[in-house]
PDB file of N, CA and C in Angstrom:
ATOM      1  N   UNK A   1      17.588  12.239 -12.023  1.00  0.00           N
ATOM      2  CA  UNK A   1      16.685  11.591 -11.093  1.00  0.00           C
ATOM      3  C   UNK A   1      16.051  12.654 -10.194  1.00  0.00           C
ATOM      4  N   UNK A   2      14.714  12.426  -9.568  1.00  0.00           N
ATOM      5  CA  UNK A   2      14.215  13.231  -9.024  1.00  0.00           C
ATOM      6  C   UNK A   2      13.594  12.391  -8.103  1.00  0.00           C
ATOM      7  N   UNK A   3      12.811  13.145  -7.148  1.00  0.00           N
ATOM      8  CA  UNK A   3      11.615  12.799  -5.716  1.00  0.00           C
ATOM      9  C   UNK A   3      10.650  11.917  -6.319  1.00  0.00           C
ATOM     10  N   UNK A   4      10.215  11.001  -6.248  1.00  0.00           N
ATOM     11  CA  UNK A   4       9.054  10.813  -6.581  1.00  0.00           C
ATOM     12  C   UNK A   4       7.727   9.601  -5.378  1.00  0.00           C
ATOM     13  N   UNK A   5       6.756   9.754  -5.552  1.00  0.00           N
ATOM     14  CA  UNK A   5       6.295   9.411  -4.662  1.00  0.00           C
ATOM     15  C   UNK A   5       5.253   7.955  -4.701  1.00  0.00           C
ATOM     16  N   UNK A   6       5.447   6.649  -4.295  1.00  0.00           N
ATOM     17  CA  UNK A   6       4.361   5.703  -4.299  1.00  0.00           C
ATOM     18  C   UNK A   6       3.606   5.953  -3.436  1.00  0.00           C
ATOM     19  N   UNK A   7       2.043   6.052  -3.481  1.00  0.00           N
ATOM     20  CA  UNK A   7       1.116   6.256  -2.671  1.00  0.00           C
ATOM     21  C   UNK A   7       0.271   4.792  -2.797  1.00  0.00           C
ATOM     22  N   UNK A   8      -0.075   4.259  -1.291  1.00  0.00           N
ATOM     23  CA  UNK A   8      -0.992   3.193  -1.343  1.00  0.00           C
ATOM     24  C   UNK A   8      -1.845   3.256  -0.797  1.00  0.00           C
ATOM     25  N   UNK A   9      -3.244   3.020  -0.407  1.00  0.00           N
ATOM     26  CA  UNK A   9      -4.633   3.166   0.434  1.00  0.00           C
ATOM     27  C   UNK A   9      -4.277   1.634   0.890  1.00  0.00           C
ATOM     28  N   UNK A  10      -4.193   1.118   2.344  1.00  0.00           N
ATOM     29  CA  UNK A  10      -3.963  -0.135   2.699  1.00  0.00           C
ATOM     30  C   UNK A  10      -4.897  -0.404   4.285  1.00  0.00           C
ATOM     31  N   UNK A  11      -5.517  -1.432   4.180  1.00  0.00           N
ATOM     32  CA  UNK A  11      -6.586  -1.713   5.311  1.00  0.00           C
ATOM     33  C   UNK A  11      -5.487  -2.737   6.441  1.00  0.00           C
ATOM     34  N   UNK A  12      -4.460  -2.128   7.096  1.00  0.00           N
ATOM     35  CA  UNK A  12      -3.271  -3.228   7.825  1.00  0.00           C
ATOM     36  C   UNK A  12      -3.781  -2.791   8.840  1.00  0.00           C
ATOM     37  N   UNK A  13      -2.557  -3.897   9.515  1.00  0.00           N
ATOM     38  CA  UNK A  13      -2.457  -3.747  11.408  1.00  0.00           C
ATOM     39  C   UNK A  13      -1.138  -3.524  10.945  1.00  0.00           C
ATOM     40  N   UNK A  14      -0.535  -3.626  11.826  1.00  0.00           N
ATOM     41  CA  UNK A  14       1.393  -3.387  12.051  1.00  0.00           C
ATOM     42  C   UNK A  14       1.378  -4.370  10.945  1.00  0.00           C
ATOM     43  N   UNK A  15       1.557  -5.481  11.227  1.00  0.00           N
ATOM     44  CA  UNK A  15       2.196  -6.953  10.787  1.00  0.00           C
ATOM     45  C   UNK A  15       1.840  -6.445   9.445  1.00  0.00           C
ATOM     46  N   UNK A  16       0.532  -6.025   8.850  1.00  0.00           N
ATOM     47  CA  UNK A  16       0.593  -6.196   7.629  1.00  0.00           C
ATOM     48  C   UNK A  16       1.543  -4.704   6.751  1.00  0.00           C
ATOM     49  N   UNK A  17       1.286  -4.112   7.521  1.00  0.00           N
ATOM     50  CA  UNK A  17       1.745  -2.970   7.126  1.00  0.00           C
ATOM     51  C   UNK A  17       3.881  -2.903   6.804  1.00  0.00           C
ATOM     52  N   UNK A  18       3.710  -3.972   7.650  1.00  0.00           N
ATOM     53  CA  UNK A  18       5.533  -3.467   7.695  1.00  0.00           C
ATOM     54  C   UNK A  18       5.785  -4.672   6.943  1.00  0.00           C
ATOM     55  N   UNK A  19       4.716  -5.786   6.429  1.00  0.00           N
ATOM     56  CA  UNK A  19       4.724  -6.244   5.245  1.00  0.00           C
ATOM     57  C   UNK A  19       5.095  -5.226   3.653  1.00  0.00           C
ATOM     58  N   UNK A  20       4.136  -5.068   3.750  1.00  0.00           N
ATOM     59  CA  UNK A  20       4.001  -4.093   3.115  1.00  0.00           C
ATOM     60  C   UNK A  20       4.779  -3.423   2.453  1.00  0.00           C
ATOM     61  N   UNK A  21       5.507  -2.978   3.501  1.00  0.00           N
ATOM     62  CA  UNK A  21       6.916  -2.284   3.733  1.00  0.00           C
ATOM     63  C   UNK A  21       8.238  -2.588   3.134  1.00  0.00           C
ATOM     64  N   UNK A  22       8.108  -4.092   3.194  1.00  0.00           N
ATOM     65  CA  UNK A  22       8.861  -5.216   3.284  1.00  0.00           C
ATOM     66  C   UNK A  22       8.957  -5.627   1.196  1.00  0.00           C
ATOM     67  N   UNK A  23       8.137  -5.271   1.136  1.00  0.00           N
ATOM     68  CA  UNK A  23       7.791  -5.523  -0.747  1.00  0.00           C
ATOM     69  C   UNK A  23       8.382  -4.766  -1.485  1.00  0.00           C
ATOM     70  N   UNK A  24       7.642  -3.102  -0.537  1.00  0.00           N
ATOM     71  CA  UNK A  24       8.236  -1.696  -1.784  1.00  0.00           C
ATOM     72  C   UNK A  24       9.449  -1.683  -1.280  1.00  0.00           C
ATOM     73  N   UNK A  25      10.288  -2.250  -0.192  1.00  0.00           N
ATOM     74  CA  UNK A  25      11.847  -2.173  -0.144  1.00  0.00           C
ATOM     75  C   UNK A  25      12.630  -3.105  -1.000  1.00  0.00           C
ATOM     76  N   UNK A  26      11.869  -4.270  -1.098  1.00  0.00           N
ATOM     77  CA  UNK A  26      12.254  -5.329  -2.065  1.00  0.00           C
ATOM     78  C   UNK A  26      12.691  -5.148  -3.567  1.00  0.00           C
ATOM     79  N   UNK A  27      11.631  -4.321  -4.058  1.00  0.00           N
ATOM     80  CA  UNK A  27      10.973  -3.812  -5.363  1.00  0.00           C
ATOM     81  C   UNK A  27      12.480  -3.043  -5.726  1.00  0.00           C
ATOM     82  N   UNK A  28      12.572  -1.940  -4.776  1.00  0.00           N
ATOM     83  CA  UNK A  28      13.385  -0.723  -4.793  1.00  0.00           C
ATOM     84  C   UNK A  28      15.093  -1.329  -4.722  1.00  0.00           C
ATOM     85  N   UNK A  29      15.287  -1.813  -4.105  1.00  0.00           N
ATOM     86  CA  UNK A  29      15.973  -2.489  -3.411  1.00  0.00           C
ATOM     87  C   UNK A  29      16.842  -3.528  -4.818  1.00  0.00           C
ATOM     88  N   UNK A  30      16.112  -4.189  -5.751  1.00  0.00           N
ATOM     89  CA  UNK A  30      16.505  -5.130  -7.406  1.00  0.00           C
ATOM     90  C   UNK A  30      16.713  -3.741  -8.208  1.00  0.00           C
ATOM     91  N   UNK A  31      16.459  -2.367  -8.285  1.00  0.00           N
ATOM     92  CA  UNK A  31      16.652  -1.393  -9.713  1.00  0.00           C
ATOM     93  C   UNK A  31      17.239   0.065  -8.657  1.00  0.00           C
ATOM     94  N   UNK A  32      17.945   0.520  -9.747  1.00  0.00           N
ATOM     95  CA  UNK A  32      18.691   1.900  -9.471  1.00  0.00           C
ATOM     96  C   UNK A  32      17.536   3.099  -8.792  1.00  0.00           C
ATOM     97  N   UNK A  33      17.193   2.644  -7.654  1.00  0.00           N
ATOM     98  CA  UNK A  33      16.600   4.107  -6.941  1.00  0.00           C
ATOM     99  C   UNK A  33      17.063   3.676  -5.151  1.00  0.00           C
ATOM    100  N   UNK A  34      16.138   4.979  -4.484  1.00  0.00           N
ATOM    101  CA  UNK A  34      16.561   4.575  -3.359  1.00  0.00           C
ATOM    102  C   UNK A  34      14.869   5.133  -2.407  1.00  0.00           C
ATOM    103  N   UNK A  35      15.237   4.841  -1.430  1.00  0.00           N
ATOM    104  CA  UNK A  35      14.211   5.623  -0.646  1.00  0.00           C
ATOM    105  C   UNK A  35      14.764   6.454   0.555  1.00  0.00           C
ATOM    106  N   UNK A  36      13.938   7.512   0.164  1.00  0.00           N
ATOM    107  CA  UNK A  36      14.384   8.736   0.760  1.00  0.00           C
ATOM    108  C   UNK A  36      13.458   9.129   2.466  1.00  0.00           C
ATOM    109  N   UNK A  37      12.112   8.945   2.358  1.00  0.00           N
ATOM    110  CA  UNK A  37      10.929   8.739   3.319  1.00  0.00           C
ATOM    111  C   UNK A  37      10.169   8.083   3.426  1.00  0.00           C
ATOM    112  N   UNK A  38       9.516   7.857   4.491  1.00  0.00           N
ATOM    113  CA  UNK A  38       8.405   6.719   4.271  1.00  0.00           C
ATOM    114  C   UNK A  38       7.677   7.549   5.161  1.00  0.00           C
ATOM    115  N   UNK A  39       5.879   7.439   4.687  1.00  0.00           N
ATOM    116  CA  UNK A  39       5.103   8.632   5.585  1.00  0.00           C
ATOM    117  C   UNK A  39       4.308   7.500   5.625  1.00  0.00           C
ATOM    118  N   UNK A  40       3.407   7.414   7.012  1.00  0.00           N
ATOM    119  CA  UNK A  40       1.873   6.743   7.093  1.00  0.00           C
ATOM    120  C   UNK A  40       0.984   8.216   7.596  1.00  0.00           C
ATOM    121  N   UNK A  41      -0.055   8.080   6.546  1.00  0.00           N
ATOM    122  CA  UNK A  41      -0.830   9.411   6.661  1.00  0.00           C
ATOM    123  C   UNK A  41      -2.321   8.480   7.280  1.00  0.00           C
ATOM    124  N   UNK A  42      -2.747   9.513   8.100  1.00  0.00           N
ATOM    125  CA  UNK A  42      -4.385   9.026   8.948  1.00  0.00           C
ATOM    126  C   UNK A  42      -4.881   9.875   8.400  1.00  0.00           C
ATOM    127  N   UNK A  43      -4.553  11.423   7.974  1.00  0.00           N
ATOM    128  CA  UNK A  43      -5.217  12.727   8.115  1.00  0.00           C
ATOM    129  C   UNK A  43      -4.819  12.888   6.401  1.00  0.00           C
ATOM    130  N   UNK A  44      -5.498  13.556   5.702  1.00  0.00           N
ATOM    131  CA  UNK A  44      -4.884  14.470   4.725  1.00  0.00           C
ATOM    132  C   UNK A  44      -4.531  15.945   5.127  1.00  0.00           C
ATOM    133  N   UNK A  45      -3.211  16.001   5.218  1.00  0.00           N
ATOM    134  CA  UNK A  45      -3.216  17.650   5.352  1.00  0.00           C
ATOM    135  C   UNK A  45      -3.825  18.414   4.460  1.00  0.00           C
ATOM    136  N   UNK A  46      -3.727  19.255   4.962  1.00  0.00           N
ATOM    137  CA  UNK A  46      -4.829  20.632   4.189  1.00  0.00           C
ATOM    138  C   UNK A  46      -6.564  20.116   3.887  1.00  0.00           C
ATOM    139  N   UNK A  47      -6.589  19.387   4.483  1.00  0.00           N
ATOM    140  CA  UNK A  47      -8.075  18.891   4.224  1.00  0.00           C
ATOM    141  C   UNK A  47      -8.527  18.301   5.692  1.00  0.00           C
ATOM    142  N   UNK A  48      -9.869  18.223   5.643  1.00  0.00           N
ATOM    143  CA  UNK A  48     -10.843  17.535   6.487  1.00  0.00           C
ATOM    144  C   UNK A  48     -11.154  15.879   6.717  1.00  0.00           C
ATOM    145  N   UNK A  49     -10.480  15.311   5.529  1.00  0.00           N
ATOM    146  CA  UNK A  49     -10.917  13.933   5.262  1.00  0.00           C
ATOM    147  C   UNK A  49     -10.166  13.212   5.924  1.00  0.00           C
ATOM    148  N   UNK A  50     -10.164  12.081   6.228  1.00  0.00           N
ATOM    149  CA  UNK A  50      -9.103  10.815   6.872  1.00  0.00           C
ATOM    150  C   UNK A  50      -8.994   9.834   5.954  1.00  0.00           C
ATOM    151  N   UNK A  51      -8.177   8.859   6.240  1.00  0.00           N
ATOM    152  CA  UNK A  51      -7.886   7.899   5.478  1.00  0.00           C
ATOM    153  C   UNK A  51      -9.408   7.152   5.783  1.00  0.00           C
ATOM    154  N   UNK A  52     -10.000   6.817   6.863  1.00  0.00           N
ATOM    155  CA  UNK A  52     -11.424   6.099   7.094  1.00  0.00           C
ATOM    156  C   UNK A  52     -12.234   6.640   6.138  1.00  0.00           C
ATOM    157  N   UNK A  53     -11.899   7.951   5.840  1.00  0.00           N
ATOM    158  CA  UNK A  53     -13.451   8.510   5.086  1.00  0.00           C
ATOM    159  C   UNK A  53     -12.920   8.136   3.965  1.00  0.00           C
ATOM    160  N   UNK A  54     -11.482   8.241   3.466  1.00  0.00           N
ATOM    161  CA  UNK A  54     -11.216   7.936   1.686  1.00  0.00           C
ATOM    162  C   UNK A  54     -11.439   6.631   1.199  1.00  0.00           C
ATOM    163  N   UNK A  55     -10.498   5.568   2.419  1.00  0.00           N
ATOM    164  CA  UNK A  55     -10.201   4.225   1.868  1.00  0.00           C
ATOM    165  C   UNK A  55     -11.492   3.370   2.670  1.00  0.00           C
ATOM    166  N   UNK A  56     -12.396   4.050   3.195  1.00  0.00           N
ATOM    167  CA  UNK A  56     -13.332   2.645   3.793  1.00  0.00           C
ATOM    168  C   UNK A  56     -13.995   1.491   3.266  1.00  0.00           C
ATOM    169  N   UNK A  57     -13.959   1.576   1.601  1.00  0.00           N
ATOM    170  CA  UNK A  57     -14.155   0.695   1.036  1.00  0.00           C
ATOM    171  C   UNK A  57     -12.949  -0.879   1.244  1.00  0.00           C
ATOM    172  N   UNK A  58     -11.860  -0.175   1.621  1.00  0.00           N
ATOM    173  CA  UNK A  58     -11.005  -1.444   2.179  1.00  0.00           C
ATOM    174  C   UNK A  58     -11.673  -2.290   3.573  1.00  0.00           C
ATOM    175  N   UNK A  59     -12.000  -1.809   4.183  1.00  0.00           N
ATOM    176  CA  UNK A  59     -12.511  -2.461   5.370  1.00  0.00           C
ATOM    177  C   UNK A  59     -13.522  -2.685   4.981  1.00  0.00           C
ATOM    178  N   UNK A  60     -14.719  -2.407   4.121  1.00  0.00           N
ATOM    179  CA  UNK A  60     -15.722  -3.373   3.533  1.00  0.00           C
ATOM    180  C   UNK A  60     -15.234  -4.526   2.944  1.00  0.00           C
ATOM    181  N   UNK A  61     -14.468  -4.239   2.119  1.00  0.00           N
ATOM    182  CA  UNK A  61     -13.132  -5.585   1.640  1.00  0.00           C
ATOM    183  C   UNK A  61     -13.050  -6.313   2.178  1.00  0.00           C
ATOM    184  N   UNK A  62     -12.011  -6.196   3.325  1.00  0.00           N
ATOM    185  CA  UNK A  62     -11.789  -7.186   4.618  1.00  0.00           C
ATOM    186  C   UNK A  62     -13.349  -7.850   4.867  1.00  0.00           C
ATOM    187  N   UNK A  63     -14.325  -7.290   5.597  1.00  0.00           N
ATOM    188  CA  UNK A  63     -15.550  -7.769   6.134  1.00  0.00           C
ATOM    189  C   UNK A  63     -16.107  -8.897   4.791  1.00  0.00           C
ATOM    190  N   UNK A  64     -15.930  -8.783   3.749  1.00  0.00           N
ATOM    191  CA  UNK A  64     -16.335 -10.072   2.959  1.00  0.00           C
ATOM    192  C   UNK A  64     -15.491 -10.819   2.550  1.00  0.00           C
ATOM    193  N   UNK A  65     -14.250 -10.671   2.845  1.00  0.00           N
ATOM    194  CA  UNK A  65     -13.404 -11.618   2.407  1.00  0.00           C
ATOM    195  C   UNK A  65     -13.309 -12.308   3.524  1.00  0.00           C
ATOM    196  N   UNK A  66     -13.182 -11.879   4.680  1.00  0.00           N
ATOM    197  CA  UNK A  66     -13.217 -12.703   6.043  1.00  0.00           C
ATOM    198  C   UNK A  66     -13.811 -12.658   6.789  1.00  0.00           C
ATOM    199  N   UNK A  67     -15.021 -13.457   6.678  1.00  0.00           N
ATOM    200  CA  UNK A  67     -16.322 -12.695   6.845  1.00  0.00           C
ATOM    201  C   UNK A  67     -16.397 -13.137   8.718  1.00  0.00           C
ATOM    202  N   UNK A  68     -15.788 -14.277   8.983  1.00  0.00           N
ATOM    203  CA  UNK A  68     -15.817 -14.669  10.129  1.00  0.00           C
ATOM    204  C   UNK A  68     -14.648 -14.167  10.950  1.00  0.00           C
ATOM    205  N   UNK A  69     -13.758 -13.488  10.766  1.00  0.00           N
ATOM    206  CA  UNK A  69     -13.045 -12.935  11.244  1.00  0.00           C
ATOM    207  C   UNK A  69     -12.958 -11.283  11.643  1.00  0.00           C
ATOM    208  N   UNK A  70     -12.077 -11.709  12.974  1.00  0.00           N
ATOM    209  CA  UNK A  70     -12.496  -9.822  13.603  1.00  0.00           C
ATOM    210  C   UNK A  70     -11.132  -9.046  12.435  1.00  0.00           C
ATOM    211  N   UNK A  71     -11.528  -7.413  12.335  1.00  0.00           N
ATOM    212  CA  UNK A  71     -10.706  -7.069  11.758  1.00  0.00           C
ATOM    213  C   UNK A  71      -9.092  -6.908  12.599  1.00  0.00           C
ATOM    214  N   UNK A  72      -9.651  -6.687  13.907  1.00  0.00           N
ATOM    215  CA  UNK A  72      -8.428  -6.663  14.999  1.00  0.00           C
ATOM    216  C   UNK A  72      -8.192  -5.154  14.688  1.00  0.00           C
ATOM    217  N   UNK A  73      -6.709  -5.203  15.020  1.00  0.00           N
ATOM    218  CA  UNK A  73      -6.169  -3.228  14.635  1.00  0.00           C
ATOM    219  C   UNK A  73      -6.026  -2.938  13.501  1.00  0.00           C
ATOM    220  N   UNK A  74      -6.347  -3.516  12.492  1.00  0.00           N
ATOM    221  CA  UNK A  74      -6.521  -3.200  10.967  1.00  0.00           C
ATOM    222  C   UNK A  74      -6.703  -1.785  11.019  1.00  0.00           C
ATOM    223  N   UNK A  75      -6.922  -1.063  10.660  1.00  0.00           N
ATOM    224  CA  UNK A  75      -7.208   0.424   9.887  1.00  0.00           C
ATOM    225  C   UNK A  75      -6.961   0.946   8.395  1.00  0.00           C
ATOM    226  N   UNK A  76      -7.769   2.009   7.962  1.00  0.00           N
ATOM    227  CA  UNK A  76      -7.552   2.597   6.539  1.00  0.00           C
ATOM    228  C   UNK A  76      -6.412   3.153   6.832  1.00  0.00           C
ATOM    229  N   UNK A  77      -5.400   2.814   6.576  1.00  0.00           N
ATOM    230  CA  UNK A  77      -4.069   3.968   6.274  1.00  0.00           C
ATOM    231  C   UNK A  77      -3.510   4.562   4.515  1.00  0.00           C
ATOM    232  N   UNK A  78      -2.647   5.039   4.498  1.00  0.00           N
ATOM    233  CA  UNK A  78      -2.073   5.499   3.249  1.00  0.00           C
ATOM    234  C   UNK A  78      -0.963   5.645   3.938  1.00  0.00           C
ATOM    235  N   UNK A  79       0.100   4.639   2.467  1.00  0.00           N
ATOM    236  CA  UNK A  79       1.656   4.481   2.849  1.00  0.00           C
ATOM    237  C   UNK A  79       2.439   5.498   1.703  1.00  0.00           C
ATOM    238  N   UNK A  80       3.004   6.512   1.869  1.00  0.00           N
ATOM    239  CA  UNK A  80       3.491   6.894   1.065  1.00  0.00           C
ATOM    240  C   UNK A  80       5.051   6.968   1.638  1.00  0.00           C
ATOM    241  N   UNK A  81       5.686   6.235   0.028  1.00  0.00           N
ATOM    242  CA  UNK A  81       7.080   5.934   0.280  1.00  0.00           C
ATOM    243  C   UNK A  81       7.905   6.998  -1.264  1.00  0.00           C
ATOM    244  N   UNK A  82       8.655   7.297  -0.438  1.00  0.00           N
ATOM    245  CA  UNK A  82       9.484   8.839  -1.161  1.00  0.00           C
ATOM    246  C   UNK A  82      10.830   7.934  -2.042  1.00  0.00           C
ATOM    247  N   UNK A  83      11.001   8.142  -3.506  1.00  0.00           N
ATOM    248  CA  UNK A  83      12.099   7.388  -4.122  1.00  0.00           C
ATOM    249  C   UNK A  83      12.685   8.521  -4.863  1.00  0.00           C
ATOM    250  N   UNK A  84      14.022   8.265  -5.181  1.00  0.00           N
ATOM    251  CA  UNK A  84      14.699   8.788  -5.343  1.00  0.00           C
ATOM    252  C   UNK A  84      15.436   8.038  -6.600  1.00  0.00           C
ATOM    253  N   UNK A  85      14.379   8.684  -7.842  1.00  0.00           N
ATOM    254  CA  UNK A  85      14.800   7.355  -9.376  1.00  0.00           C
ATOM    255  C   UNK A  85      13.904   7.845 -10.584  1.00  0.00           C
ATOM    256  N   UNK A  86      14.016   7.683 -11.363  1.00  0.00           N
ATOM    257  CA  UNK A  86      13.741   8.072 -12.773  1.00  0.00           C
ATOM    258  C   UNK A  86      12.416   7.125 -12.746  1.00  0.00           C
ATOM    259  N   UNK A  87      11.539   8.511 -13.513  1.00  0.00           N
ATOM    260  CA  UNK A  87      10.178   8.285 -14.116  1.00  0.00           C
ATOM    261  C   UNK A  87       9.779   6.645 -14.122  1.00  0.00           C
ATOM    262  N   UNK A  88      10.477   5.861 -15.103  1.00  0.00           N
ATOM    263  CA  UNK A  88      10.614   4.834 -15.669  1.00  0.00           C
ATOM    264  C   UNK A  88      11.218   3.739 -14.659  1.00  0.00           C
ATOM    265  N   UNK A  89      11.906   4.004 -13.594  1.00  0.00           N
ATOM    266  CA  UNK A  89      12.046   3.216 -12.633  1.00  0.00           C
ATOM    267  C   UNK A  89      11.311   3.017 -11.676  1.00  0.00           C
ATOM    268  N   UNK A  90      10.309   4.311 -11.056  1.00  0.00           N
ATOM    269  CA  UNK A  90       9.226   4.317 -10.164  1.00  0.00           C
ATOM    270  C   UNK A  90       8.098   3.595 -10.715  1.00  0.00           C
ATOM    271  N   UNK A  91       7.909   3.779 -12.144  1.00  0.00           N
ATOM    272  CA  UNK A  91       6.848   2.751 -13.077  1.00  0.00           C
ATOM    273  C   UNK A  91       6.330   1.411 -12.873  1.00  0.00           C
ATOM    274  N   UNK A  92       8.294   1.132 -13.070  1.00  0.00           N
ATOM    275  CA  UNK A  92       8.080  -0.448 -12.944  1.00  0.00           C
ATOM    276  C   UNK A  92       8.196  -1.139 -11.574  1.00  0.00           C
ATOM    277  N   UNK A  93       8.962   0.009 -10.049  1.00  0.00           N
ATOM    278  CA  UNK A  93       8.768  -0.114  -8.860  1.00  0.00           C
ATOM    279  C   UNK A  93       7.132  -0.402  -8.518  1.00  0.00           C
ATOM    280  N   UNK A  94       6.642   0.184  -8.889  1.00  0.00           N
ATOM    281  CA  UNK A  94       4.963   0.582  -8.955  1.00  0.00           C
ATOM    282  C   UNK A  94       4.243  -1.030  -9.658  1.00  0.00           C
ATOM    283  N   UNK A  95       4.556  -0.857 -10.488  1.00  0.00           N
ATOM    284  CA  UNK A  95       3.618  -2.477 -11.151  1.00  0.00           C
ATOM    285  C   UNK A  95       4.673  -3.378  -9.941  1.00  0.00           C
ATOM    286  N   UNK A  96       5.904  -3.507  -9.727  1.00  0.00           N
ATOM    287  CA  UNK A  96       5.905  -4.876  -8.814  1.00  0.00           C
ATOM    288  C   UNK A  96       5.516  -4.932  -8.177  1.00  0.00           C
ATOM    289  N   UNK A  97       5.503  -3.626  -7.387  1.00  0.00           N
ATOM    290  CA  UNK A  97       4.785  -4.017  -5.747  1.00  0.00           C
ATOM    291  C   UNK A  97       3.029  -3.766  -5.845  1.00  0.00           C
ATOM    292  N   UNK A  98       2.500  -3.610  -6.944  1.00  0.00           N
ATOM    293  CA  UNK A  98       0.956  -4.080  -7.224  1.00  0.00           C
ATOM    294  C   UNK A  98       0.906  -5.376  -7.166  1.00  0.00           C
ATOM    295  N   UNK A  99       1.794  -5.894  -8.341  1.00  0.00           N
ATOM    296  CA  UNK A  99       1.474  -7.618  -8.244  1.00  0.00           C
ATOM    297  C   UNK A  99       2.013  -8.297  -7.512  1.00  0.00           C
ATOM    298  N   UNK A 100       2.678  -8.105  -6.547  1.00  0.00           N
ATOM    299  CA  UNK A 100       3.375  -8.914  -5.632  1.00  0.00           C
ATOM    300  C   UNK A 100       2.306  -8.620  -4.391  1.00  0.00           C
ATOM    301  N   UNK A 101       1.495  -7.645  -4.350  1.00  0.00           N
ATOM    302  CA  UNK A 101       0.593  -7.613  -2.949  1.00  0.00           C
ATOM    303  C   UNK A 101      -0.753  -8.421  -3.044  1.00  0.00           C
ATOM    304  N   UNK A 102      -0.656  -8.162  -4.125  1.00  0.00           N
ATOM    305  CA  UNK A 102      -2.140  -9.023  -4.786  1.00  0.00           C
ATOM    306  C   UNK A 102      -1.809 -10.265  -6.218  1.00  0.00           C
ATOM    307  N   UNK A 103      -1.385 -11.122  -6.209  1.00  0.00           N
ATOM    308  CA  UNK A 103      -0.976 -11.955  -7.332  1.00  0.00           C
ATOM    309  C   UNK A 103      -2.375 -12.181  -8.435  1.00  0.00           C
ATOM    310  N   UNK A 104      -2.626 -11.800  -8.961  1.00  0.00           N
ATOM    311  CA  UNK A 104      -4.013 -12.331  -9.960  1.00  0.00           C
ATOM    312  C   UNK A 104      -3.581 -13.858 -10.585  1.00  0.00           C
ATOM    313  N   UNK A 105      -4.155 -14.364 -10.574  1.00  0.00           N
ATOM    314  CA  UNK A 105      -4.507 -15.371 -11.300  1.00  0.00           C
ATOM    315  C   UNK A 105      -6.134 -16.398 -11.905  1.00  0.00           C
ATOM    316  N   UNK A 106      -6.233 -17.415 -12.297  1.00  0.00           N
ATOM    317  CA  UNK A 106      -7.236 -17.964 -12.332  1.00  0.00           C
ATOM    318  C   UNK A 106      -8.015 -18.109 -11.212  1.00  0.00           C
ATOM    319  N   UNK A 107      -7.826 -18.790 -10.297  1.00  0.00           N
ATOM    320  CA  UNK A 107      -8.399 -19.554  -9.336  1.00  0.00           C
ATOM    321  C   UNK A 107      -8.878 -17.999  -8.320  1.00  0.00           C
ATOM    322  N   UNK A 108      -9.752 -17.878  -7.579  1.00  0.00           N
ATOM    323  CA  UNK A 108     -10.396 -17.075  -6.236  1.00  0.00           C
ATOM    324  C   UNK A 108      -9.576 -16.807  -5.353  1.00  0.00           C
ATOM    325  N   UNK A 109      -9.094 -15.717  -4.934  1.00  0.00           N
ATOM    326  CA  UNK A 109      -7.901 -15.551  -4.102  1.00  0.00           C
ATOM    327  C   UNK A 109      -8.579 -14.577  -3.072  1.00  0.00           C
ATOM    328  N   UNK A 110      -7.766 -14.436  -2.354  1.00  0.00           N
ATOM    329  CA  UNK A 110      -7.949 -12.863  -1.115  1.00  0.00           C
ATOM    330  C   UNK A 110      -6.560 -12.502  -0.859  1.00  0.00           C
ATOM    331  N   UNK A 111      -6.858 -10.820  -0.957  1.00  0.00           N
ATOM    332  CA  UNK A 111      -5.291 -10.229  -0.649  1.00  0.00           C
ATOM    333  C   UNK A 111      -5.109 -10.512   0.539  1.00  0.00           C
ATOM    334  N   UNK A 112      -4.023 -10.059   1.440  1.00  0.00           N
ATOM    335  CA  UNK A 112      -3.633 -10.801   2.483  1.00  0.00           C
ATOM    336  C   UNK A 112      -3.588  -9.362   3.339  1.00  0.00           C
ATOM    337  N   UNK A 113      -3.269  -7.919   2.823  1.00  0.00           N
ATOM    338  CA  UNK A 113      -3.776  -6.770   3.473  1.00  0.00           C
ATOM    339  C   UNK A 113      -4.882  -5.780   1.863  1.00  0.00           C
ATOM    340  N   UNK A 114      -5.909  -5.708   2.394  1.00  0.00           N
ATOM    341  CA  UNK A 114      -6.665  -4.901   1.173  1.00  0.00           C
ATOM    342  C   UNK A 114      -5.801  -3.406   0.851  1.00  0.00           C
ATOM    343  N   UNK A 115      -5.993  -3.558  -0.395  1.00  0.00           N
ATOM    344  CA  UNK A 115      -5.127  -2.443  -0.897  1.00  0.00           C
ATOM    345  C   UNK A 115      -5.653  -1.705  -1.917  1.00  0.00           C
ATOM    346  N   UNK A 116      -5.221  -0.364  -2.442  1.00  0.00           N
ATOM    347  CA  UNK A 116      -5.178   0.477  -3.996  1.00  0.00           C
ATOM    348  C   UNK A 116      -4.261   1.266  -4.227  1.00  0.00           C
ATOM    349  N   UNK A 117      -3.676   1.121  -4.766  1.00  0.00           N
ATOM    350  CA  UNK A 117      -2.555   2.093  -5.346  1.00  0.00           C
ATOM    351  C   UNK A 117      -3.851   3.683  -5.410  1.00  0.00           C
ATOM    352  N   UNK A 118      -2.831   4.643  -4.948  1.00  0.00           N
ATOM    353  CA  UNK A 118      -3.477   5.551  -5.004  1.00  0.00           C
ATOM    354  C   UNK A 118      -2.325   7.008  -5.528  1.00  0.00           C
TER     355      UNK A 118
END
């Protein structure tokens, strides 16, 4: 087993964020790994860019999905959570907590914090 890392681009406030939180611990939490860190990045180190300049397409997101609603403290963040589990376990950590943040189905939905696996 080795380090390995889930990275997410997520448009939260707290509440949604420690949602969020609340999933990839879930995920991790049913199969043999663990978590080792959890980082919220604003800045990219070694670079110039922010999460606003990478993920702002999330907060365009938000603005049409709720179109009458303020965004409040929402922001572009990136959640990166540090595991400690085989290739093949971070995989399938990775697809749950995709479909569990966003459920696809038939019918017109809205995520509940805008997101991308990144």
């Amino acid at each position: 087993m080795r380090t390995r890392v889930l990275k997410f681009g997520l448009y939260a406030d707290e509440q949604g964020l420690a949602w969020v939180t609340k999933l990839v611990e879930e995920a991790v939490g049913s199969r043999s790994a663990r978590i080792v860190d959890e980082t919220i990045v604003r800045t990219f180190p070694g670079s110039e860019l922010s999460t606003a300049d990478v993920y702002d397409h999330l907060a365009e997101q938000w603005a049409v999905e709720h179109p009458a609603q303020s965004s409040g403290a929402r922001e572009p963040i990136e959640l990166r959570v540090h595991l400690l589990c085989s290739l093949r376990t971070w995989r399938a950590i990775r697809k749950t907590v995709i479909k569990t943040l966003c459920p696809e189905g038939m019918a017109t939905h809205i995520c509940r914090v805008p997101w991308t696996a990144a």
